[in-house]
N, C-alpha and C. Protein backbone atom coordinates (compact mmCIF):
# COMPACT_ATOMS: atom_id res chain seq x y z
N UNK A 1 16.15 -17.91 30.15
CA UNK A 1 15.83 -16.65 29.48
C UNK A 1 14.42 -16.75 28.91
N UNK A 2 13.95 -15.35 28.96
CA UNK A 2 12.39 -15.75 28.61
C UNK A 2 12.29 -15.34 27.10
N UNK A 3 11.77 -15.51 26.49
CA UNK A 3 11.18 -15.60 25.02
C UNK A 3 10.51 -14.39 24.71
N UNK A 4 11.09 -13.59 23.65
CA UNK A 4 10.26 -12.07 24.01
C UNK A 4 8.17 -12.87 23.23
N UNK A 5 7.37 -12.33 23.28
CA UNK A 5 6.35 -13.09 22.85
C UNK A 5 6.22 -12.19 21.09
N UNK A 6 5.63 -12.89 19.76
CA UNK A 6 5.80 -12.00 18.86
C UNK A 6 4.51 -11.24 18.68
N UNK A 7 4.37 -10.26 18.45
CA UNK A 7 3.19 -9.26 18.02
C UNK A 7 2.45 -9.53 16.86
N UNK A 8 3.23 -10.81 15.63
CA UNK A 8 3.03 -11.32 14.47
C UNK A 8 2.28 -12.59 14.56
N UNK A 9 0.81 -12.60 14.32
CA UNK A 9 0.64 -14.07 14.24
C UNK A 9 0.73 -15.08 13.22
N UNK A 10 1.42 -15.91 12.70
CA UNK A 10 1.49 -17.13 12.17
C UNK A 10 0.02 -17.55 11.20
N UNK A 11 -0.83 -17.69 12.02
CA UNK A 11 -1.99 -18.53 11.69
C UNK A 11 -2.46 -17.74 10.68
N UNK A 12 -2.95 -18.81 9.98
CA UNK A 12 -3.82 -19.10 8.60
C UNK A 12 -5.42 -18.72 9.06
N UNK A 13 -5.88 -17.72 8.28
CA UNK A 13 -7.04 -17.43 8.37
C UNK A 13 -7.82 -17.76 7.30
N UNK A 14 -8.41 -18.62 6.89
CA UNK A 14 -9.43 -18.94 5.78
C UNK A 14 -11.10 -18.39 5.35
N UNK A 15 -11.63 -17.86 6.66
CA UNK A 15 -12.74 -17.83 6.56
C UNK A 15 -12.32 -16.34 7.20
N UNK A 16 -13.67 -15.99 7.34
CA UNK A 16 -13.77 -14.03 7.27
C UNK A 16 -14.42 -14.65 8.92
N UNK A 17 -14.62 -15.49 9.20
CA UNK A 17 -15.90 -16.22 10.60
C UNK A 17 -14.54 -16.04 11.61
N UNK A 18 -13.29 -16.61 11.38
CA UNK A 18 -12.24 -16.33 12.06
C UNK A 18 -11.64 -15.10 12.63
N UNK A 19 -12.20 -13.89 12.10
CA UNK A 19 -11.54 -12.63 12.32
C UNK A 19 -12.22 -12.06 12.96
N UNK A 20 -12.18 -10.88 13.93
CA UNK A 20 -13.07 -10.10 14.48
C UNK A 20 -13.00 -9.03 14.03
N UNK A 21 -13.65 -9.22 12.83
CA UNK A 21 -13.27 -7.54 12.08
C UNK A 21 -14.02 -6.40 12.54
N UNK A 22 -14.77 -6.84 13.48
CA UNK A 22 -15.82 -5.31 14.29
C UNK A 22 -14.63 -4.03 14.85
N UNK A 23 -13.44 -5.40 15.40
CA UNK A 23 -12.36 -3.97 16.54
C UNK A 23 -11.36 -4.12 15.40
N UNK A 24 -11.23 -4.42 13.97
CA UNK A 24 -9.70 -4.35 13.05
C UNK A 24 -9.22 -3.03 13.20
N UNK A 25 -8.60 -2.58 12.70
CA UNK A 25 -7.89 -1.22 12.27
C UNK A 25 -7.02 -1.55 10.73
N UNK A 26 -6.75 -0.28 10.78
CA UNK A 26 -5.80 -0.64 9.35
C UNK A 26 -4.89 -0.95 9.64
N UNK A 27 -3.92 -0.89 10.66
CA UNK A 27 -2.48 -1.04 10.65
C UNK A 27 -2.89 -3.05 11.18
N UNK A 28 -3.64 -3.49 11.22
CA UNK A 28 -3.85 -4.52 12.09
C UNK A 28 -3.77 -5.77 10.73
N UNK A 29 -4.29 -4.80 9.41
CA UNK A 29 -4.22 -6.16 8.37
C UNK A 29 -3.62 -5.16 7.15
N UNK A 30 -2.56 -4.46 7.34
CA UNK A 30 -1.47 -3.53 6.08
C UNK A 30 -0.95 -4.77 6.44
N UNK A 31 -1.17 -5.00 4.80
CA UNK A 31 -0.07 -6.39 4.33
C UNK A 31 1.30 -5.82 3.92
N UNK A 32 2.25 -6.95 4.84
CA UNK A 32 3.63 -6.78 4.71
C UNK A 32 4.24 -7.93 4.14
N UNK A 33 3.65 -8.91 3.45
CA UNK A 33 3.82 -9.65 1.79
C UNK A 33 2.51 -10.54 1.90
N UNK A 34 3.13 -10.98 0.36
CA UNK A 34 2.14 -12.33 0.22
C UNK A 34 2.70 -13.19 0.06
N UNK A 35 1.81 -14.16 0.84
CA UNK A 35 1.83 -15.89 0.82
C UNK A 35 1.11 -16.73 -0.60
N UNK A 36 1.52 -17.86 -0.16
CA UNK A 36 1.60 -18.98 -1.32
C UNK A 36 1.58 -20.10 -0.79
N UNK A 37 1.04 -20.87 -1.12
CA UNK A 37 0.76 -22.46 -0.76
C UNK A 37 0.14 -23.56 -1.52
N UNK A 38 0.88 -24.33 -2.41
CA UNK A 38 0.11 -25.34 -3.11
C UNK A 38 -0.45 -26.40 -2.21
N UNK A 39 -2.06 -26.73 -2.59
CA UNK A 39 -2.72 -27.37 -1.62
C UNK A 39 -3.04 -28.76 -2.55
N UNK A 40 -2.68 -30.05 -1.94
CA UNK A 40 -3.15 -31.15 -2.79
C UNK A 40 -4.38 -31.86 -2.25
N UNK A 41 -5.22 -32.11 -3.19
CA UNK A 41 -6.63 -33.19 -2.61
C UNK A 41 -6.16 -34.52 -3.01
N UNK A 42 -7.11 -35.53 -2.03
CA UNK A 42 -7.04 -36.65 -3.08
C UNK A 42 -5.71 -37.32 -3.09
N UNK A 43 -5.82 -38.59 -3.68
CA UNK A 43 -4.45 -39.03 -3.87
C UNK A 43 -4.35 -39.91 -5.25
N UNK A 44 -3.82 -40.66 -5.50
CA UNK A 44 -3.13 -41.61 -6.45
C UNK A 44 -4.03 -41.00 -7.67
N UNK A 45 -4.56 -41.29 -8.83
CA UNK A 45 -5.40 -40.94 -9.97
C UNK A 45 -6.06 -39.77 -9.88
N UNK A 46 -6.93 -39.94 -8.72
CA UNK A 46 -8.04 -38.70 -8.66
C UNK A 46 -7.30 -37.60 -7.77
N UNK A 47 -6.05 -37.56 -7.49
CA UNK A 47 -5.08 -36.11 -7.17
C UNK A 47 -5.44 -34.91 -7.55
N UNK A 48 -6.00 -34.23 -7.26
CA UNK A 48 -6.11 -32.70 -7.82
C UNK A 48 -4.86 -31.71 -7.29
N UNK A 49 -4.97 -30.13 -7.60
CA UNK A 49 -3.93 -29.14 -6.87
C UNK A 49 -5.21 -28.07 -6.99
N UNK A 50 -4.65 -27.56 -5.91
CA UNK A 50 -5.23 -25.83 -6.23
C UNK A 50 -4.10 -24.64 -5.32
N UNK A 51 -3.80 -23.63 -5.43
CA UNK A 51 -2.91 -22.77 -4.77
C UNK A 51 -3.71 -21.52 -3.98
N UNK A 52 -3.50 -21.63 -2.47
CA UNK A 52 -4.07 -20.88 -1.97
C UNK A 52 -3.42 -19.17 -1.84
N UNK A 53 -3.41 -18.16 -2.49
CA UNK A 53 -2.66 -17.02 -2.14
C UNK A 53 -3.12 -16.42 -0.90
N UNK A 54 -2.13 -15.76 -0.36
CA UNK A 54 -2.74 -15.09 1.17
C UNK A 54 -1.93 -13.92 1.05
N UNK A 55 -2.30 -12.78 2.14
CA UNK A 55 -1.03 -11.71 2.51
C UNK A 55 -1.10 -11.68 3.81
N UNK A 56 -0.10 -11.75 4.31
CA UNK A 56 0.57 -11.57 5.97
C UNK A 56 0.44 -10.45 6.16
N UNK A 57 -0.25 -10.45 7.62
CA UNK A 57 -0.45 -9.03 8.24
C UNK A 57 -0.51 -8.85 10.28
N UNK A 58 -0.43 -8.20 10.51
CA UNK A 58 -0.07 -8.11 11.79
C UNK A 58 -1.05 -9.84 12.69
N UNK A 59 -2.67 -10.22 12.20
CA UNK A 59 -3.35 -10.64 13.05
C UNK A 59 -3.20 -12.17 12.25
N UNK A 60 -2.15 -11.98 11.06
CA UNK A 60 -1.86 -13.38 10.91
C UNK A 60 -1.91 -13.77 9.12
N UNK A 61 -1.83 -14.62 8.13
CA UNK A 61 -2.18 -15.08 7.39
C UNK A 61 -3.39 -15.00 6.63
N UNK A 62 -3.47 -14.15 5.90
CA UNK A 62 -5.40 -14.12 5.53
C UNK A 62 -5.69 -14.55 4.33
N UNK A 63 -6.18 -14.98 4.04
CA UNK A 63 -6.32 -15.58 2.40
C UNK A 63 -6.92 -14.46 1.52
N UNK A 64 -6.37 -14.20 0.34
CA UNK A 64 -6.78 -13.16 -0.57
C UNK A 64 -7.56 -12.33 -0.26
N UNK A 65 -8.89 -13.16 -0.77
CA UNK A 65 -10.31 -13.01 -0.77
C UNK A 65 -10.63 -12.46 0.19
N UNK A 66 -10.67 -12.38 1.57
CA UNK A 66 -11.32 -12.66 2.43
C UNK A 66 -10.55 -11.33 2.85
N UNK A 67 -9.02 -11.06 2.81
CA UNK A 67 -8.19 -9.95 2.77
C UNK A 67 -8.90 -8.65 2.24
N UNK A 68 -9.36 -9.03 1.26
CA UNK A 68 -9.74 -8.10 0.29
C UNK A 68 -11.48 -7.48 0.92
N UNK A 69 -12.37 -8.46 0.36
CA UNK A 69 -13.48 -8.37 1.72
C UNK A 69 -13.00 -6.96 3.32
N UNK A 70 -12.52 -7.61 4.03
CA UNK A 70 -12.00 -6.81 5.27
C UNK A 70 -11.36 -5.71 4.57
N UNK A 71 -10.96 -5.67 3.52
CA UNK A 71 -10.09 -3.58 3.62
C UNK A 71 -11.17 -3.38 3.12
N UNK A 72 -12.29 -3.88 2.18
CA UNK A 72 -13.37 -3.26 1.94
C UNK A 72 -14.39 -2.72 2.80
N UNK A 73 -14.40 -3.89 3.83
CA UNK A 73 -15.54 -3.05 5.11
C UNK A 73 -14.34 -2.00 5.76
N UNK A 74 -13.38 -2.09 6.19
CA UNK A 74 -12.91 -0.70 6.63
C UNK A 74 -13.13 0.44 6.19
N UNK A 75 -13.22 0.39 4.98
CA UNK A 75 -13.15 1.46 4.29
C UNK A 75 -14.55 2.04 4.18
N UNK A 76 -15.51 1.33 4.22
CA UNK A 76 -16.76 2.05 4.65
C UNK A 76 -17.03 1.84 6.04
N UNK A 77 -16.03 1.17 6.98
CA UNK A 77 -16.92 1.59 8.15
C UNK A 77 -16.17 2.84 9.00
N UNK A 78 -15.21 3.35 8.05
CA UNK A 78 -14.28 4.35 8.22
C UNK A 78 -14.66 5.77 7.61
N UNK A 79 -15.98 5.22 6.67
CA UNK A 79 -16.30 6.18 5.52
C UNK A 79 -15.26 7.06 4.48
N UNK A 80 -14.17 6.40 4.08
CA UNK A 80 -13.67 6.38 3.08
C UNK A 80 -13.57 5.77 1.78
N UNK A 81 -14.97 5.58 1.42
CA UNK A 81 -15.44 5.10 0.03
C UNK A 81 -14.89 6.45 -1.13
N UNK A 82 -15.33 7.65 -0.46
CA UNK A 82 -14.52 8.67 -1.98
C UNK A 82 -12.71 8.86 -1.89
N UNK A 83 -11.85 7.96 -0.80
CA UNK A 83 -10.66 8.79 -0.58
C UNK A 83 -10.62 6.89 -1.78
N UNK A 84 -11.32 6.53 -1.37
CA UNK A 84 -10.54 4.78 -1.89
C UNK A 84 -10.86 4.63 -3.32
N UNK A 85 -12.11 5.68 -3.73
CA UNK A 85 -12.48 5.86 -5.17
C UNK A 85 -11.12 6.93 -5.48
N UNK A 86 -10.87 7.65 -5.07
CA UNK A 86 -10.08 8.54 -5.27
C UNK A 86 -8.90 7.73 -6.11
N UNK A 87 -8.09 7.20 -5.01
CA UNK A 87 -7.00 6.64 -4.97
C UNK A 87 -7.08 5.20 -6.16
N UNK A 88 -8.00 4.34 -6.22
CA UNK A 88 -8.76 3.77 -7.43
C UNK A 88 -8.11 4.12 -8.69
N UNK A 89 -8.91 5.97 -8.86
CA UNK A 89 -8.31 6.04 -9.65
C UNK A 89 -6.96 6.96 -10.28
N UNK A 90 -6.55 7.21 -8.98
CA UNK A 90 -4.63 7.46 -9.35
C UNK A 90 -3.95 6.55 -9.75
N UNK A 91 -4.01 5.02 -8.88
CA UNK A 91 -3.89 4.32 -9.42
C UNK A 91 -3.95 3.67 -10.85
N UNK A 92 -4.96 3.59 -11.46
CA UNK A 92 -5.55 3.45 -12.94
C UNK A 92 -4.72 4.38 -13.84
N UNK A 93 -4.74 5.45 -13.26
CA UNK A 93 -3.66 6.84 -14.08
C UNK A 93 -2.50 6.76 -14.39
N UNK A 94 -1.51 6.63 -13.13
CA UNK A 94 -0.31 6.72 -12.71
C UNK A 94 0.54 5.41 -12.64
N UNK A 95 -0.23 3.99 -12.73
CA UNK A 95 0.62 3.09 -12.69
C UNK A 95 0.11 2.28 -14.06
N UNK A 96 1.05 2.46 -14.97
CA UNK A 96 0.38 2.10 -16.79
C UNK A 96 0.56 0.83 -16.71
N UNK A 97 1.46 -0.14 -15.81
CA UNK A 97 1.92 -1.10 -15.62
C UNK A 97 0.78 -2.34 -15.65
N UNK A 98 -0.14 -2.05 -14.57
CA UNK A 98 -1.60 -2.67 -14.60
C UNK A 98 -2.36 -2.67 -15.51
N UNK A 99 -2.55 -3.33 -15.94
CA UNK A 99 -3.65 -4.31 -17.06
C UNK A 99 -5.06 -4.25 -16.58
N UNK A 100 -4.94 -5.69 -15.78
CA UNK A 100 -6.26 -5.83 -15.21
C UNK A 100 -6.86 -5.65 -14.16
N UNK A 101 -8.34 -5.50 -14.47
CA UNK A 101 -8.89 -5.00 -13.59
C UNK A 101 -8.74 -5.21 -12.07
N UNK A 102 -9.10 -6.88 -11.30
CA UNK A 102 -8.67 -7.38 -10.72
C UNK A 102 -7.18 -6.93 -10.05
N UNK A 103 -6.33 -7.34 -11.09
CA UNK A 103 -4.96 -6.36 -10.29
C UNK A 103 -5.05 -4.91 -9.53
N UNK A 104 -5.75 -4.01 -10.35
CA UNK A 104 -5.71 -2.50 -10.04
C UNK A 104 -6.28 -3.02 -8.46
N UNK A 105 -7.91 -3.67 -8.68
CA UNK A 105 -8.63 -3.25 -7.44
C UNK A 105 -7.64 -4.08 -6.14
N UNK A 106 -6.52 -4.93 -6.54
CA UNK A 106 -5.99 -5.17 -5.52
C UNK A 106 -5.00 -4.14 -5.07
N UNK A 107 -4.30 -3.62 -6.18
CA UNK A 107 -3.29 -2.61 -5.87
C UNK A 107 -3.68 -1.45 -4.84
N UNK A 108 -5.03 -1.15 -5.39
CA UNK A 108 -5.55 -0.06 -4.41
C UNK A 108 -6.01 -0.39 -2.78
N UNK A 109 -6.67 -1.39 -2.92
CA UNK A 109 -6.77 -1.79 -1.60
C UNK A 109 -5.71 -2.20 -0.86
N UNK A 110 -4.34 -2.52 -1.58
CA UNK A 110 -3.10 -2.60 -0.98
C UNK A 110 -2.90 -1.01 -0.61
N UNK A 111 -2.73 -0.55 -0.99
CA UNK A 111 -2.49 0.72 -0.59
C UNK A 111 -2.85 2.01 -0.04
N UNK A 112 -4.23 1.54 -0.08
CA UNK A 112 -4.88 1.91 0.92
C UNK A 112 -5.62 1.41 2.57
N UNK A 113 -4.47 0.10 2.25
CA UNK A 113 -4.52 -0.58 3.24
C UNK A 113 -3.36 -0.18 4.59
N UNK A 114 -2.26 0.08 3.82
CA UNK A 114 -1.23 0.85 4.16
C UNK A 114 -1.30 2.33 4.67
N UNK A 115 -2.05 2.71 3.87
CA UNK A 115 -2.65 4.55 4.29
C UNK A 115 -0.70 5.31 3.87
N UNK A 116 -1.06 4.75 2.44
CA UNK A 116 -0.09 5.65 1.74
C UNK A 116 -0.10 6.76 1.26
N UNK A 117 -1.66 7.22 1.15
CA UNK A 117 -1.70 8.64 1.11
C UNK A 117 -1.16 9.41 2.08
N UNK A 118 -1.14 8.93 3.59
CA UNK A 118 -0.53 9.66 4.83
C UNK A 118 1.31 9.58 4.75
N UNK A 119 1.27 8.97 4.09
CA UNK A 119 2.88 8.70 4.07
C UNK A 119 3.63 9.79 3.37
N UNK A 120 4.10 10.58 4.28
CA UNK A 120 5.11 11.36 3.42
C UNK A 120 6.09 10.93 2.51
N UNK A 121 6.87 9.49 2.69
CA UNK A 121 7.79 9.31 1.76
C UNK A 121 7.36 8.73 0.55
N UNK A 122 5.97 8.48 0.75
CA UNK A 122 5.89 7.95 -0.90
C UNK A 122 6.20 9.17 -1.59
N UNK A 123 6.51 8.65 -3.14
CA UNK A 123 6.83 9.69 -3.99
C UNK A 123 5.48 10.01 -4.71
N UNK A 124 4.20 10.03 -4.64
CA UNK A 124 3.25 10.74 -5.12
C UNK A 124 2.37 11.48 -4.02
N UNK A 125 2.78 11.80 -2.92
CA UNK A 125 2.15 11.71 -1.89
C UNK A 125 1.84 13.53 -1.99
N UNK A 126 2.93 14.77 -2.53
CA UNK A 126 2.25 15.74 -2.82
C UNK A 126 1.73 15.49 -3.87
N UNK A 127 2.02 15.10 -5.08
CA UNK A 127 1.05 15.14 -6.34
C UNK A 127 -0.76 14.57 -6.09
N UNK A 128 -0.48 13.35 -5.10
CA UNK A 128 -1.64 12.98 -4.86
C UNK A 128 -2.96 14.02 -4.22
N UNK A 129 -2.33 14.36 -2.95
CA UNK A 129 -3.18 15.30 -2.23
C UNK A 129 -2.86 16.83 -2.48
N UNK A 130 -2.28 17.01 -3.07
CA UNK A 130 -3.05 17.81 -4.05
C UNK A 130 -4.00 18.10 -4.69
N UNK A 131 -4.19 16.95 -5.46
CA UNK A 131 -5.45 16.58 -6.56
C UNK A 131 -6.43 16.56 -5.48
N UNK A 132 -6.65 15.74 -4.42
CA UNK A 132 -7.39 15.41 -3.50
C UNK A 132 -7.34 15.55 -2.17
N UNK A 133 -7.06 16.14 -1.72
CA UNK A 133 -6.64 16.42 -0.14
C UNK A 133 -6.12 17.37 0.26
N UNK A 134 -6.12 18.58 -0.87
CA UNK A 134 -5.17 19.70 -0.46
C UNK A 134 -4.97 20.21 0.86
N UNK A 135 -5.79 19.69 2.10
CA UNK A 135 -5.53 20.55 3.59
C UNK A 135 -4.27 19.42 4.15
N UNK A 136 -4.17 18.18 3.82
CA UNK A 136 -3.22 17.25 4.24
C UNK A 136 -2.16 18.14 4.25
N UNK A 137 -1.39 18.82 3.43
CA UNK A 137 -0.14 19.79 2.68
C UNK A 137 -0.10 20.57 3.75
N UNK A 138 -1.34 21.38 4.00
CA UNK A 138 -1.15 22.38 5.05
C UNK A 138 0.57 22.08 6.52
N UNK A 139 -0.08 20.90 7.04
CA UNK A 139 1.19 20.96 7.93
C UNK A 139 2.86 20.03 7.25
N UNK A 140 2.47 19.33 6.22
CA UNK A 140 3.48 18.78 5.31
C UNK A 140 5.11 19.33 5.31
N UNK A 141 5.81 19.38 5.36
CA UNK A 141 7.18 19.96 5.92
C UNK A 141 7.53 19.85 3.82
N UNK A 142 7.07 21.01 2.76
CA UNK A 142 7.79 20.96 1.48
C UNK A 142 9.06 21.19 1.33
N UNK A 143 9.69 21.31 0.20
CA UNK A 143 10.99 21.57 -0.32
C UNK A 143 10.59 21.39 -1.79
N UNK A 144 11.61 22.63 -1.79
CA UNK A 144 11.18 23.10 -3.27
C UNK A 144 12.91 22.51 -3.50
N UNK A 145 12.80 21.75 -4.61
CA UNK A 145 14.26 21.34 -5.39
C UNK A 145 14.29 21.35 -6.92
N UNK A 146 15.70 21.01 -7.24
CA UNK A 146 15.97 21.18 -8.62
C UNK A 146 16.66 19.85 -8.68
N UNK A 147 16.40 19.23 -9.91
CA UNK A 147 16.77 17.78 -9.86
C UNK A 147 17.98 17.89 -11.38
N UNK A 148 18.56 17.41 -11.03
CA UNK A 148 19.78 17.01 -12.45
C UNK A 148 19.40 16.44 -13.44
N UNK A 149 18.26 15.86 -13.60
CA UNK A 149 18.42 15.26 -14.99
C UNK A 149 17.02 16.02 -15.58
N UNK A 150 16.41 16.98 -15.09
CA UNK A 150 15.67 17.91 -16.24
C UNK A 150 15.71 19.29 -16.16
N UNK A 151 16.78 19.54 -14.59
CA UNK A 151 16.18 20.77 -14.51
C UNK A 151 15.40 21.41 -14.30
N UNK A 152 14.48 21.38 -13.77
CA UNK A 152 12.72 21.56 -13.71
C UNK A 152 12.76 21.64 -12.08
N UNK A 153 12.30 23.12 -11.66
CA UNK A 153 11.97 22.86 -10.14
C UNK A 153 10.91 22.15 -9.85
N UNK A 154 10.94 21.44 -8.56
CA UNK A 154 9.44 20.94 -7.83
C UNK A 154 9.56 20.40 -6.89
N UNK A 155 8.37 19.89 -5.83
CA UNK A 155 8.24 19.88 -4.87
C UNK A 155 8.22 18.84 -4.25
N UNK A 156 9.14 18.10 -3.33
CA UNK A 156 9.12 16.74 -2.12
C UNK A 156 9.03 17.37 -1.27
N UNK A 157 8.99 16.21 -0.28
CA UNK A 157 9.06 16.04 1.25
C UNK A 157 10.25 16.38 2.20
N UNK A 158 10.41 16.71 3.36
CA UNK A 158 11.58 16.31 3.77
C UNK A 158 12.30 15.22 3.91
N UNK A 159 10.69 14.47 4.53
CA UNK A 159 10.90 12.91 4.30
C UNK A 159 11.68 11.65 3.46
N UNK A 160 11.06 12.64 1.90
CA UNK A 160 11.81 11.64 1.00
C UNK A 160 13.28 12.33 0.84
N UNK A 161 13.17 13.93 1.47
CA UNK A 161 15.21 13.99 1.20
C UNK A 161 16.15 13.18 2.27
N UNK A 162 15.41 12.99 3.53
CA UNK A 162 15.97 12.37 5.02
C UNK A 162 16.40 10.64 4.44
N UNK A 163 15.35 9.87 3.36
CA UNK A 163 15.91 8.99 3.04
C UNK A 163 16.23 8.42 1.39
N UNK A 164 17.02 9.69 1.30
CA UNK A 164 16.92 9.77 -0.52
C UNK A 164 18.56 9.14 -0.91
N UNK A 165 19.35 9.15 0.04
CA UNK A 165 20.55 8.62 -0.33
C UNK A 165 21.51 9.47 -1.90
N UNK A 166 20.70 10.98 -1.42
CA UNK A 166 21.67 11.96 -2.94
C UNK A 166 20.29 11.98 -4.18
N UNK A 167 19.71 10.95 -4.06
CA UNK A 167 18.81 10.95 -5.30
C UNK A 167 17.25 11.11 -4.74
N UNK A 168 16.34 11.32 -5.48
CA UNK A 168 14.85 11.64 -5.35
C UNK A 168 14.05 11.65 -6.18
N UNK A 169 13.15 11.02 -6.85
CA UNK A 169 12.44 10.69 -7.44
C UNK A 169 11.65 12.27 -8.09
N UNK A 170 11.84 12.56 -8.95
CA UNK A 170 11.87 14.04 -10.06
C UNK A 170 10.30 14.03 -9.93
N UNK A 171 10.17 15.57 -9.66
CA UNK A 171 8.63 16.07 -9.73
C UNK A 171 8.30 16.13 -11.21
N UNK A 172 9.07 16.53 -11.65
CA UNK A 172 8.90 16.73 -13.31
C UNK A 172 8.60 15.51 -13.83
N UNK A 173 9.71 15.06 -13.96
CA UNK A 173 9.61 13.89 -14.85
C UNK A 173 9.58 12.45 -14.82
N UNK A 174 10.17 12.06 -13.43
CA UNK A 174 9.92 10.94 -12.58
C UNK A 174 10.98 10.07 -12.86
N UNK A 175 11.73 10.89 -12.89
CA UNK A 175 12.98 9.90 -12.58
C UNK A 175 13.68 9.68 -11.67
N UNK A 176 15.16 8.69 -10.95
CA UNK A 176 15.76 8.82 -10.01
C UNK A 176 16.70 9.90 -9.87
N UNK A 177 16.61 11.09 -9.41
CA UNK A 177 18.12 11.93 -9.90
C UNK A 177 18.58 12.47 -8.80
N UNK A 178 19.60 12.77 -8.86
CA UNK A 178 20.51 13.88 -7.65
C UNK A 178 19.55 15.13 -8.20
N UNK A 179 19.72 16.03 -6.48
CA UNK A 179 19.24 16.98 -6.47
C UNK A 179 19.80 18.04 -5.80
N UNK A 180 19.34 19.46 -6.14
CA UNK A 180 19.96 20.36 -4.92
C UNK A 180 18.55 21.12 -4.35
N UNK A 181 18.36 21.77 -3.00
CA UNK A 181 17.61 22.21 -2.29
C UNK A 181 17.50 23.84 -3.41
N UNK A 182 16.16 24.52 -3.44
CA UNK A 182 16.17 26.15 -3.92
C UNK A 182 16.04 26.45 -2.67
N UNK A 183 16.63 27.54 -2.38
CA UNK A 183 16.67 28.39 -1.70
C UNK A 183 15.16 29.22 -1.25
């Protein structure tokens, strides 16, 4: 039996010299987690540690840094420097959770690494383009609902009702709640 071959590569990328980031795309390095690796130098007395973080992505293992680097040239060689400032700062807004700086600018480049603004099921995805993208909406499939725990009409996706399991994340108020469709 033959071995199907995987589409996922394995390998550890350390250097930015390793990648051919001229033909990348986004879907080619949307990280689908991060890695971890304690690295030891040295031995007996003069032993050191250091921990290398990485995130896995379709062309393999990339180390942080260097991760980070590459969604940055996409994004200008894509010319989306104002959708990534944009999103920057929704981020900064909308997620109180983040502290530091460092974190945010990774969060965003995570996620705009992903092209979660295109994603209908995220749950900010009308609030977002709205603010910024209002022609995205144009072909958007809405639903206007009423959610149980405020009462308050507003507006999802079909998307997020197709995988909401009864509940949906409240336009109002942002919570998890059962909902019913308005008419």
């Amino acid at each position: 039996m033959m071995k199907k071959k995987s589409t996922h590569s394995n390998t550890r990328k350390d250097r930015i010299e390793e990648i051919d980031v001229e033909h990348l795309t986004f879907s080619d390095i949307s990280p689908r987690y991060g890695t971890g690796q304690a690295i030891t130098h040295g031995s007996g007395r003069g032993k050191s540690y250091s921990y290398r973080n990485g995130v896995s992505t379709h062309i393999g293992d990339i180390e942080e840094s260097i991760w980070c680097k590459i969604v940055n040239l996409l994004i200008c060689k894509y010319g989306e420097l104002e959708l990534h400032k944009q999103l920057r700062t929704w981020v900064k807004d909308k997620y109180l959770w983040i502290k530091r700086d460092d974190d945010l600018t990774r969060e965003a480049l995570e996620l705009h690494a992903r092209r979660i603004f295109d994603c209908p099921e995220w749950v900010d995805y009308i609030p977002f383009n709205r603010q910024y993208r209002p022609e995205t909406l144009e072909n958007a499939n809405i639903i206007r609902v009423i959610c149980s725990c405020c009462n308050q009409a507003g507006d999802v996706t079909q998307e997020q009702i197709n995988r909401s399991n009864g509940c949906v994340h409240c336009p109002a108020c942002g919570r998890w709640s059962e909902f019913r469709v308005v008419s």
